[in-house]
Protein backbone atom coordinates (compact mmCIF):
# COMPACT_ATOMS: atom_id res chain seq x y z
CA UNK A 1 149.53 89.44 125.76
CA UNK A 2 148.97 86.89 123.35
CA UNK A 3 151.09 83.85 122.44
CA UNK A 4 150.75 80.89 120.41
CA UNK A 5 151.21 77.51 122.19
CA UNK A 6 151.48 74.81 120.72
CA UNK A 7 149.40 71.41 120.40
CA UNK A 8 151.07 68.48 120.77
CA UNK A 9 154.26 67.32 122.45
CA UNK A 10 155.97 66.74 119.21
CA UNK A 11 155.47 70.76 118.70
CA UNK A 12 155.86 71.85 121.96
CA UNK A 13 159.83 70.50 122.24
CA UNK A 14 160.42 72.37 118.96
CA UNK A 15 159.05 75.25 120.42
CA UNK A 16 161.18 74.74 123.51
CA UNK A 17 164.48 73.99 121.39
CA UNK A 18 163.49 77.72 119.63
CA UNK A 19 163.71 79.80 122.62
CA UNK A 20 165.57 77.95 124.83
CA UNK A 21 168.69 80.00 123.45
CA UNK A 22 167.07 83.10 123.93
CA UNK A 23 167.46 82.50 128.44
CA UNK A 24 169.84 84.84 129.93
CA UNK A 25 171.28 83.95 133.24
CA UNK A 26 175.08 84.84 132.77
CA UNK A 27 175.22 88.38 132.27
CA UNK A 28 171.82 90.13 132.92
CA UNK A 29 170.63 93.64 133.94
CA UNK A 30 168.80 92.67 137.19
CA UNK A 31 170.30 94.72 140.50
CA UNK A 32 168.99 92.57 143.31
CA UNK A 33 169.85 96.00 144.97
CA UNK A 34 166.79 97.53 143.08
CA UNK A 35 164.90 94.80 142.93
CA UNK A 36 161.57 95.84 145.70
CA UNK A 37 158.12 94.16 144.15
CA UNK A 38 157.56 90.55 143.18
CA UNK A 39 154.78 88.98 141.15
CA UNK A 40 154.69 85.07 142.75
CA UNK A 41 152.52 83.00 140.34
CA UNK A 42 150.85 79.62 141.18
CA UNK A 43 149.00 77.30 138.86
CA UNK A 44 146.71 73.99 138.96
CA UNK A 45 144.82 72.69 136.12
CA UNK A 46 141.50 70.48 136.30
CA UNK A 47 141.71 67.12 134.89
CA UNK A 48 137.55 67.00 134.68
CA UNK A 49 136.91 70.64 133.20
CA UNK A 50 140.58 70.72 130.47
CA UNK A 51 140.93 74.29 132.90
CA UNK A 52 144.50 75.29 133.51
CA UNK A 53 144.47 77.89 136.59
CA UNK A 54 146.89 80.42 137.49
CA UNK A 55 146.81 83.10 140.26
CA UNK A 56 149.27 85.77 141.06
CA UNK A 57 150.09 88.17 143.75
CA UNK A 58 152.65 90.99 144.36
CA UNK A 59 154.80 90.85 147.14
CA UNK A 60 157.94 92.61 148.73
CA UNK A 61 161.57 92.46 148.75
CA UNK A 62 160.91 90.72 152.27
CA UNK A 63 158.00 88.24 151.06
CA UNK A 64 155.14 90.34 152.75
CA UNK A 65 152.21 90.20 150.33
CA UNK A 66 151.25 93.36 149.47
CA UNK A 67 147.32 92.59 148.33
CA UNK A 68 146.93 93.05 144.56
CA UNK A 69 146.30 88.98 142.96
CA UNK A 70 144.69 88.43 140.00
CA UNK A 71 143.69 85.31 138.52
CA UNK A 72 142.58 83.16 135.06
CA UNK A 73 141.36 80.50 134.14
CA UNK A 74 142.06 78.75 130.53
CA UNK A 75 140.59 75.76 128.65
CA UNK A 76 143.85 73.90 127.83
CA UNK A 77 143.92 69.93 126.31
CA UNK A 78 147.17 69.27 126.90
CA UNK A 79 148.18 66.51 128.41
CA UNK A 80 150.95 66.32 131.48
CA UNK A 81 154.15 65.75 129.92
CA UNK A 82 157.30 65.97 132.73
CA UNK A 83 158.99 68.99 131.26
CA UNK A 84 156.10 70.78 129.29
CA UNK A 85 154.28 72.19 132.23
CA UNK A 86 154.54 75.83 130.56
CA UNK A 87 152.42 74.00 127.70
CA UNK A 88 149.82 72.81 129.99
CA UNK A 89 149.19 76.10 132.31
CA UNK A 90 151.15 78.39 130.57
CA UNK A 91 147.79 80.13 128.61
CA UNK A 92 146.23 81.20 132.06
CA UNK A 93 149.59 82.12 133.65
CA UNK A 94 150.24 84.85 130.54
CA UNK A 95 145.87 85.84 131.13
CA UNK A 96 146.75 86.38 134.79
CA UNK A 97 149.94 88.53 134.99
CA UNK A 98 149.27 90.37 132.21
CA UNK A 99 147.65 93.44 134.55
CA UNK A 100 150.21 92.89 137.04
CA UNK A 101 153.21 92.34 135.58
CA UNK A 102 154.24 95.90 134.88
CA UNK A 103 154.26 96.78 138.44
CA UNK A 104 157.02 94.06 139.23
CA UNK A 105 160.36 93.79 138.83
CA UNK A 106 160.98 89.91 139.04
CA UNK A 107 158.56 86.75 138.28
CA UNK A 108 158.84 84.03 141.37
CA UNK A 109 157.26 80.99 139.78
CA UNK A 110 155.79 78.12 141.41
CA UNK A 111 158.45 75.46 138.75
CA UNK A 112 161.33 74.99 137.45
CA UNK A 113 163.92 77.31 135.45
CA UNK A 114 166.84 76.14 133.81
CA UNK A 115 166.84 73.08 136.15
CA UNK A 116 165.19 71.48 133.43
CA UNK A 117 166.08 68.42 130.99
CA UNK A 118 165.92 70.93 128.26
CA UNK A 119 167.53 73.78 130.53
CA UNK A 120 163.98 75.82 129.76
CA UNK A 121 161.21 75.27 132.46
CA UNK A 122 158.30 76.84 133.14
CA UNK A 123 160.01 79.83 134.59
CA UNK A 124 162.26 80.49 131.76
CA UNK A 125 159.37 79.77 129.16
CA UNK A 126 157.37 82.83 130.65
CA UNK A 127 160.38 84.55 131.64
CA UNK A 128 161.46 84.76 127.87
CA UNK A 129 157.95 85.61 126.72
CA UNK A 130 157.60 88.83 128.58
CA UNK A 131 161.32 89.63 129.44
CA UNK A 132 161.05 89.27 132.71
CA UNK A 133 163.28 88.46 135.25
CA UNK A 134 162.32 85.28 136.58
CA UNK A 135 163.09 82.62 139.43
CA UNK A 136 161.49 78.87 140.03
CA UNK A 137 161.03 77.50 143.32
CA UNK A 138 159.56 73.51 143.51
CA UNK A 139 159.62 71.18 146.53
CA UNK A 140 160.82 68.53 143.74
CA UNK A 141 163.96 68.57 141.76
CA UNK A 142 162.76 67.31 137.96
CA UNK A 143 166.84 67.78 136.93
CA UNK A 144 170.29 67.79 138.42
CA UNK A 145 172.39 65.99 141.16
CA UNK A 146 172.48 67.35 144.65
CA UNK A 147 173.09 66.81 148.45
CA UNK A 148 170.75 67.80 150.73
CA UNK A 149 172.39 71.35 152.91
CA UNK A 150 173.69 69.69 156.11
CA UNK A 151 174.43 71.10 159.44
CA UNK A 152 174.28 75.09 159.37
CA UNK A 153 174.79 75.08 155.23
CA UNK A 154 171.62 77.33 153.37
CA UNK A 155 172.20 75.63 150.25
CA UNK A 156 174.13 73.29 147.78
CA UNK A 157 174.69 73.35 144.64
CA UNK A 158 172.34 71.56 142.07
CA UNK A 159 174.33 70.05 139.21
CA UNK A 160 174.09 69.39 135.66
CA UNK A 161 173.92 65.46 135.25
CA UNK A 162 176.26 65.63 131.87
CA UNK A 163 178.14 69.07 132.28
CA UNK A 164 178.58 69.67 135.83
CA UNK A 165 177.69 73.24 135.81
CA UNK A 166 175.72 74.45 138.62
CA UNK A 167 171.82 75.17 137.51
CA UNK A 168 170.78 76.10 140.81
CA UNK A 169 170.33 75.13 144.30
CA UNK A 170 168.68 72.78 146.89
CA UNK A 171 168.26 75.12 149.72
CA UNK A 172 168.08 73.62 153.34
CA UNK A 173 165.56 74.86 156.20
CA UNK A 174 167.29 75.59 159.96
CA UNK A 175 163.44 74.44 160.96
CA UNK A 176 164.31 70.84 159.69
CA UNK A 177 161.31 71.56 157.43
CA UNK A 178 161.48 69.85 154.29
CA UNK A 179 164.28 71.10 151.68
CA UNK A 180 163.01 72.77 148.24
CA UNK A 181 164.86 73.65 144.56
CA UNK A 182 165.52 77.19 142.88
CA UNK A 183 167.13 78.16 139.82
CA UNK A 184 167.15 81.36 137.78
CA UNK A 185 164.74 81.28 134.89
CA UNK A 186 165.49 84.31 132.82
CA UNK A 187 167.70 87.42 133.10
CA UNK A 188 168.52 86.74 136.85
CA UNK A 189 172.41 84.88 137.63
CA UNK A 190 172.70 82.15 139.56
CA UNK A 191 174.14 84.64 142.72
CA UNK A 192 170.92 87.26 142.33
CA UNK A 193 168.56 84.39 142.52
CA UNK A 194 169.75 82.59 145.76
CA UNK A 195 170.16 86.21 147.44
CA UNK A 196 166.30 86.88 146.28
CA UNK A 197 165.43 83.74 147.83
CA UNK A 198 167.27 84.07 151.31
CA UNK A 199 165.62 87.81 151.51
CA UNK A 200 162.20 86.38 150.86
CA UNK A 201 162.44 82.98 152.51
CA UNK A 202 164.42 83.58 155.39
CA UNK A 203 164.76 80.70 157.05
CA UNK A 204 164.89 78.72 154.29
CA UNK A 205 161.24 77.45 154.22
CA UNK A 206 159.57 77.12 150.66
CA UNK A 207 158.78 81.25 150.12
CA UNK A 208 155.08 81.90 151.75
CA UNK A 209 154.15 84.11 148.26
CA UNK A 210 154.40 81.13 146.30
CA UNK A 211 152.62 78.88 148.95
CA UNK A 212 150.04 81.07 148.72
CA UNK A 213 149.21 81.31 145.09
CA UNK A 214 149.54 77.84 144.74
CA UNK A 215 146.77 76.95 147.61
CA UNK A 216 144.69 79.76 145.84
CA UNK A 217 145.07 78.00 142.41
CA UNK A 218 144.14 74.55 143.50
CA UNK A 219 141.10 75.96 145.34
CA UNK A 220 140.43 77.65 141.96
CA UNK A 221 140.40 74.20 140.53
CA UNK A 222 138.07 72.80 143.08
CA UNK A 223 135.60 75.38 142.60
CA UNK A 224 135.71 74.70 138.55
CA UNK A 225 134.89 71.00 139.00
CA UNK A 226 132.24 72.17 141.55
CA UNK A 227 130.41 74.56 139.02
CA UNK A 228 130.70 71.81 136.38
CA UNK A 229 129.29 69.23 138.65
CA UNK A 230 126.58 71.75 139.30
CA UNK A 231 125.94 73.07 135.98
CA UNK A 232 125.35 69.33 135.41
CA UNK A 233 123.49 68.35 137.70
CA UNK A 234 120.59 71.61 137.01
CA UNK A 235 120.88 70.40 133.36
CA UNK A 236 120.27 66.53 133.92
């Protein structure tokens, strides 16, 4: 699919404010009872080349990966603004699910979803775009006030600074591995998403499909800067 994205920051909060009220995470469709293939997308982008990379892979209702990735890479000159990420890697994300995406039922991104300043990360960004059910996972909260899960708790709730509504979760590990941050991007509730993440992550470590892409994508990234250098190098 195609999309337009926009330029400059100035642009891309407009944008943002646009669709931001089209995120459904109240009352959605999803039946976590159906749900049985996930697409887990990963990005990195290459400072050197402009490149933004994402790669994707389908995986089950359990987190097994079940083979099928697919990947793109996108010249994007957009510079890293905390809370535009979807601006920045966004392009290659919509290249590289677009052959996969109708043989999932739920997007598991590698960012946030409406744990966001603006309440519309990069989960709920691509979420919206191809109406897809989506949940972000990051090792990092960018928004909301927690405690970390102590003792034999899973999770706690991750709060709206101003509001106090919950936005989604800091879920603990029983490893003592370190904690990580979910929320629901798009057309999943706040209940469906944590129960997708307990089925996939178990124990509560960061989900494997999504540690995965992401090592895939930043060894994308080295191998871009590599060719360049190359490429270079033959020409000089």
């Amino acid at each position: 699919m195609d999309f337009y994205w926009a330029k400059n920051e100035d642009e891309a909060r407009m944008e943002q404010n646009a669709l931001v009220d089209l995120v459904k995470t109240k009352k959605t469709d999803f039946d976590f009872a159906r749900f049985s293939v996930g697409l887990a997308i990963g990005t990195a982008y290459d400072e050197n080349t402009k490149t933004a990379i994402a790669s994707c892979v389908l995986f089950d209702k359990h987190g097994k990966m079940m083979g099928e990735i697919a990947s793109a890479e996108v010249e994007v000159d957009f510079p890293y603004v905390p809370g535009l990420l979807a601006f920045r890697v966004g392009p290659a994300i919509c290249v590289a699910v677009d052959s996969l995406c109708d043989k999932a039922d739920l997007f598991l991104f590698d960012g946030q979803g409406i744990a966001h300043p603006g309440g519309f990360g990069l989960a709920s960004h691509i979420g919206v775009l191809f109406d897809k059910p989506s949940v972000g996972v990051t090792k990092k909260s960018l928004f909301g006030n927690y405690f970390v899960p102590s003792g034999s708790a899973y999770c706690t709730h991750l709060r709206h600074p101003r509001t106090k509504e919950t936005i989604g979760y800091c879920v603990s590990s029983e490893r003592e591995r370190e904690s990580f941050f979910m929320s629901p991007g798009h057309q999943v509730s706040l209940p469906e998403s944590i129960a997708i993440i307990k089925a996939i992550a178990g124990d509560g470590e960061m989900p494997y499909p999504i540690r995965s892409v992401h090592k895939h994508a930043n060894r994308l990234a080295d191998e871009c800067w590599k060719k360049r250098i190359t490429t270079e190098d033959r020409r000089s």
